[in-house]
Protein backbone atom coordinates (compact mmCIF):
# COMPACT_ATOMS: atom_id res chain seq x y z
CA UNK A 1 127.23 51.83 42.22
CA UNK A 2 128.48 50.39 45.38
CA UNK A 3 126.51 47.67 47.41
CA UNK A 4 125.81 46.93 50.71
CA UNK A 5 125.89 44.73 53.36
CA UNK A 6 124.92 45.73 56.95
CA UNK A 7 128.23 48.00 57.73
CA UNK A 8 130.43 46.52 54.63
CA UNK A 9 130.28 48.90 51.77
CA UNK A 10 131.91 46.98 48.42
CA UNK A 11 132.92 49.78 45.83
CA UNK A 12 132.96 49.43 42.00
CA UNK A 13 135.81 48.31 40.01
CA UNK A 14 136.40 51.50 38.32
CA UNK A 15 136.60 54.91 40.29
CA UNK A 16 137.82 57.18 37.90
CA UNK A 17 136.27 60.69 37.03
CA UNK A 18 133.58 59.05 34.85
CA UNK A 19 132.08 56.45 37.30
CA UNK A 20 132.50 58.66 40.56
CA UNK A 21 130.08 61.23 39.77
CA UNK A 22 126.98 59.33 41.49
CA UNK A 23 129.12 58.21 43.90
CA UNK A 24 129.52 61.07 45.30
CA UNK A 25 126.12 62.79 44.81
CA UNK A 26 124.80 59.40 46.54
CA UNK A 27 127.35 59.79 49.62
CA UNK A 28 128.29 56.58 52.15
CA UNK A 29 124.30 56.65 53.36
CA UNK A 30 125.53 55.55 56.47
CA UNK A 31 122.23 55.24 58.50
CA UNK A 32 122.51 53.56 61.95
CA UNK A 33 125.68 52.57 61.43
CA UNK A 34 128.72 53.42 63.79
CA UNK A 35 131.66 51.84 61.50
CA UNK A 36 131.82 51.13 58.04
CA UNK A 37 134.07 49.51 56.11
CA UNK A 38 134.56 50.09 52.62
CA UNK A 39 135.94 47.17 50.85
CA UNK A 40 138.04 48.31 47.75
CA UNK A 41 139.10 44.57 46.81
CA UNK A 42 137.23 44.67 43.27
CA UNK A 43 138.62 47.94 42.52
CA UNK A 44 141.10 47.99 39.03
CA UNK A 45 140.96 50.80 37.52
CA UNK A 46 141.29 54.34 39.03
CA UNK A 47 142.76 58.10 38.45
CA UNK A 48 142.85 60.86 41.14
CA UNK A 49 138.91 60.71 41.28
CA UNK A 50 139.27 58.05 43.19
CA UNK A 51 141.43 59.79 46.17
CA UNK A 52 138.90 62.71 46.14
CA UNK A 53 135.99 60.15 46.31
CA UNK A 54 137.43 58.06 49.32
CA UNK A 55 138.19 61.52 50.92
CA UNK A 56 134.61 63.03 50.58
CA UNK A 57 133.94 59.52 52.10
CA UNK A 58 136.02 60.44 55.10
CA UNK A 59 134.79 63.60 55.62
CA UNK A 60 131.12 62.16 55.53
CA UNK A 61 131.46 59.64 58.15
CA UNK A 62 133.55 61.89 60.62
CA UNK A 63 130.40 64.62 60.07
CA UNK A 64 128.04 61.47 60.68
CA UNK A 65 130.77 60.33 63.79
CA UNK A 66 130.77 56.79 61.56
CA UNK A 67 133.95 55.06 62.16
CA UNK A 68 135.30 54.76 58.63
CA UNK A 69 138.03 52.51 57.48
CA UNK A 70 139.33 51.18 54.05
CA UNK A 71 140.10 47.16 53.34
CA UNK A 72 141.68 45.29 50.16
CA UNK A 73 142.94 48.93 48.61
CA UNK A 74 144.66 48.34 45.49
CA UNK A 75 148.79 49.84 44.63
CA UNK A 76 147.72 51.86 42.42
CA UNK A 77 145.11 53.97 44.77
CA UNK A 78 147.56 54.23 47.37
CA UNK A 79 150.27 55.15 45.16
CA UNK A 80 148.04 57.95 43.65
CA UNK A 81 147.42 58.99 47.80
CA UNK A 82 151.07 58.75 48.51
CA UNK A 83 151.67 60.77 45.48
CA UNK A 84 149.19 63.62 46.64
CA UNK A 85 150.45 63.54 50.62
CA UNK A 86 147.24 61.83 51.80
CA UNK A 87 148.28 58.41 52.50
CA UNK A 88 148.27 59.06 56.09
CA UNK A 89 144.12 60.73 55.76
CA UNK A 90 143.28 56.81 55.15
CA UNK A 91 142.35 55.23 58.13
CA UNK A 92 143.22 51.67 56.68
CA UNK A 93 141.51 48.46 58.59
CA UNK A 94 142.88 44.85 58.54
CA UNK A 95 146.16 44.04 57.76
CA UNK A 96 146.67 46.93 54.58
CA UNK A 97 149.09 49.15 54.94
CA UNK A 98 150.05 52.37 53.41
CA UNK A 99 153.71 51.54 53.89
CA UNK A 100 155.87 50.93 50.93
């Protein structure tokens, strides 16, 4: 499950297609919130789950209008978005960068 603090968001370590089931079903629950950030630092493992989950995220907070941005997201979850052509979808906050 993810936690919570205030308008940080801190997913699991594993967002593959076993673990983001509830994710999804549970959504962002962005209430009063105008930005979120969704920290991906303790993330390891992942599979293509994991871009459909953080896109489902996105399209949640732009139907909420909740600024949305991702922080700390791991190689191998941008290399699966670069992969699919969705890099660019990420709005990425911080220094990350979907460059590489």
């Amino acid at each position: 499950m993810i936690s919570r603090d205030g308008g940080r968001v801190q997913a699991p370590s594993h967002l593959t297609i076993e673990t983001v089931i509830p994710l999804f079903k549970n959504g962002l629950q962005a209430t009063g919130e105008t930005s979120l950030v969704v920290d991906l630092a303790q993330v390891v493992t992942v599979d293509s789950a994991a871009v459909s989950l953080l896109l489902a995220w996105l399209r949640e907070a732009q139907r909420s209008s909740v600024q949305l941005c991702f922080t700390h997201v791991p190689e191998n979850l941008l290399s699966l978005a670069r992969l699919y052509g969705v890099v660019d979808m990420l709005p990425l906050c911080g220094n990350d960068s979907a460059q590489s």
